[in-house]
C-alpha atoms as a PDB file:
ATOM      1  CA  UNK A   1      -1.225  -3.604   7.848  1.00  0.00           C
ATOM      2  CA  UNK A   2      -0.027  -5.992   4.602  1.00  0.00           C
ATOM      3  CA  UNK A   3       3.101  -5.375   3.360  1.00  0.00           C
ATOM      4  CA  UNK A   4       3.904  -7.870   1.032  1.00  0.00           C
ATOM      5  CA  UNK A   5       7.769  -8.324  -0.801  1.00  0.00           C
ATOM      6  CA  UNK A   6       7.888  -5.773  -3.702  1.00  0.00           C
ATOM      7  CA  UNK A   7       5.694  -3.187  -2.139  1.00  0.00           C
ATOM      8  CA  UNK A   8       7.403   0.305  -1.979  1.00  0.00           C
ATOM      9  CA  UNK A   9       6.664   2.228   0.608  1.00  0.00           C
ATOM     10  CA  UNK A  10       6.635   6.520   1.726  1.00  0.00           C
ATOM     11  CA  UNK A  11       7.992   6.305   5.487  1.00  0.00           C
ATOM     12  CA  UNK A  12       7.148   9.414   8.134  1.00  0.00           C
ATOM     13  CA  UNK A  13      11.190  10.770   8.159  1.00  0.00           C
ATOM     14  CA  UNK A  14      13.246  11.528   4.998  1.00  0.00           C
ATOM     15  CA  UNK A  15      16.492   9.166   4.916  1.00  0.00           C
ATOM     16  CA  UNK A  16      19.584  11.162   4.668  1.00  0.00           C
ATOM     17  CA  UNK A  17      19.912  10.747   0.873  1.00  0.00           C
ATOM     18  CA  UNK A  18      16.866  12.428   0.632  1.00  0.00           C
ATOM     19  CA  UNK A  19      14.297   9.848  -0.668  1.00  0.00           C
ATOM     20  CA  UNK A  20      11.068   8.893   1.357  1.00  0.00           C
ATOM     21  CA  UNK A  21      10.664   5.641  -0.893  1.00  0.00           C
ATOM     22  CA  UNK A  22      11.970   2.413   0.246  1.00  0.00           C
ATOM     23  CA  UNK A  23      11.135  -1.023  -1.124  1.00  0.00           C
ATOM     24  CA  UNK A  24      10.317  -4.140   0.749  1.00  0.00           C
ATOM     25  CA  UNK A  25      12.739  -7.130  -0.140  1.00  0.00           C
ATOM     26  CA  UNK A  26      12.169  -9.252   2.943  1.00  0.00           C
ATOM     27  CA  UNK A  27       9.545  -9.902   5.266  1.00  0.00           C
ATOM     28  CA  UNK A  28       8.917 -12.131   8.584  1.00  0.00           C
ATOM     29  CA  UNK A  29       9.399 -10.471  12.525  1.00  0.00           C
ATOM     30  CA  UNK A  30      11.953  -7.862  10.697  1.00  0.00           C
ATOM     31  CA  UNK A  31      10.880  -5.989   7.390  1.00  0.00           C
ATOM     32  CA  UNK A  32      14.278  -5.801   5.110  1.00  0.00           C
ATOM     33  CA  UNK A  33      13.807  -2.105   3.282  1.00  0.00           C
ATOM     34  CA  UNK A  34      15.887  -0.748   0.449  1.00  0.00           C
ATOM     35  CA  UNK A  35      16.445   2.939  -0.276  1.00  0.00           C
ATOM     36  CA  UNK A  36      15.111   3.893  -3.803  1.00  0.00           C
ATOM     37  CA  UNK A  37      17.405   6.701  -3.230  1.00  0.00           C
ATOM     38  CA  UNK A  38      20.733   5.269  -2.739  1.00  0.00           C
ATOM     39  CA  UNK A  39      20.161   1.807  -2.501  1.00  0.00           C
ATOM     40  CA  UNK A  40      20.933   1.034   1.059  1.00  0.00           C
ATOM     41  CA  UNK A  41      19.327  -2.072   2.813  1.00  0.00           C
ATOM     42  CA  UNK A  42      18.608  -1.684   6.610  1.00  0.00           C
ATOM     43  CA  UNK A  43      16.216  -4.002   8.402  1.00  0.00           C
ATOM     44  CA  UNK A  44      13.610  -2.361  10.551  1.00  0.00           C
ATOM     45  CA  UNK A  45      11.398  -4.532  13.045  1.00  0.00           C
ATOM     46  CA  UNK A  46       7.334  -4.986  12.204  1.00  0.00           C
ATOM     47  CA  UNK A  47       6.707  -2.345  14.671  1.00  0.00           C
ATOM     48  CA  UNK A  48       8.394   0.216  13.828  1.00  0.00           C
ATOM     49  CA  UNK A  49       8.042   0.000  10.218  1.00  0.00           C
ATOM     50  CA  UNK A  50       3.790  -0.385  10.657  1.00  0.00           C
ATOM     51  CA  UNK A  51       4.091   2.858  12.954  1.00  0.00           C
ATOM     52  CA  UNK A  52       6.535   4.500  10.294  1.00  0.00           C
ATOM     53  CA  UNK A  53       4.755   4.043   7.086  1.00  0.00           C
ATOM     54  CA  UNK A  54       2.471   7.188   5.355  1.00  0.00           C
ATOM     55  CA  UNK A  55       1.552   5.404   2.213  1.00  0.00           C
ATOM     56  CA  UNK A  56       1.371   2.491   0.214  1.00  0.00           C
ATOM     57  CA  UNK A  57       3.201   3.978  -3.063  1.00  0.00           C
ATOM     58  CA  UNK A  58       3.395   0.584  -5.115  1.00  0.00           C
ATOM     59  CA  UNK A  59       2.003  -3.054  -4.427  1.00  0.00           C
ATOM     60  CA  UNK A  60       4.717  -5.563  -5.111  1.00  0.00           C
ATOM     61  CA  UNK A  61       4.236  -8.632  -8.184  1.00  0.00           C
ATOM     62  CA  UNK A  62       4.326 -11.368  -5.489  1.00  0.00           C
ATOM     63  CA  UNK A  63       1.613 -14.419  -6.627  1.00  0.00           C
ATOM     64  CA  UNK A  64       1.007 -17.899  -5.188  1.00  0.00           C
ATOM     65  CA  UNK A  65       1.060 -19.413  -8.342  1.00  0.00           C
ATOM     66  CA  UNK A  66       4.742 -19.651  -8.897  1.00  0.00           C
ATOM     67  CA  UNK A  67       4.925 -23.286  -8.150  1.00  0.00           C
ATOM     68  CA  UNK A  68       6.557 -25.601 -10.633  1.00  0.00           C
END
C-alpha cells in the first residue's frame, strides 16, 4: 500500500471524537496520523495502519521537485 505525507485516510474503527478521517503527517517504520476531527496526533506502526485503512479519501501534494 502507498501512503504518502498529505494523504487522508478512512480507518476500519471510528476514533472517539467521532471522525473516521485522519491525515498522514509523517511516514517511515511508524505512520504519524492526525484526527480531522479533533486534531489529535498518535503514531500507529506500518502494520497496523496498512491492516486498518478502508479508503484512500485524499492523495497528499507531496512532489520531488521541491529542490532549490
Amino acid at each position: 500500500m502507498e501512503l504518502g505525507i498529505g494523504d487522508v485516510v478512512q480507518l476500519k474503527k471510528q476514533h472517539p471524537c467521532g471522525s473516521y478521517q485522519w491525515e498522514i503527517y509523517r511516514t517511515g517504520m511508524d505512520f504519524g496520523i492526525k484526527c480531522l476531527g479533533c486534531g489529535r496526533k498518535v503514531m500507529i506502526s506500518r502494520r497496523k495502519i496498512e491492516k486498518s485503512v478502508k479508503a484512500v479519501i485524499k492523495k497528499g501534494s507531496e512532489s520531488g521537485s521541491s529542490q532549490a
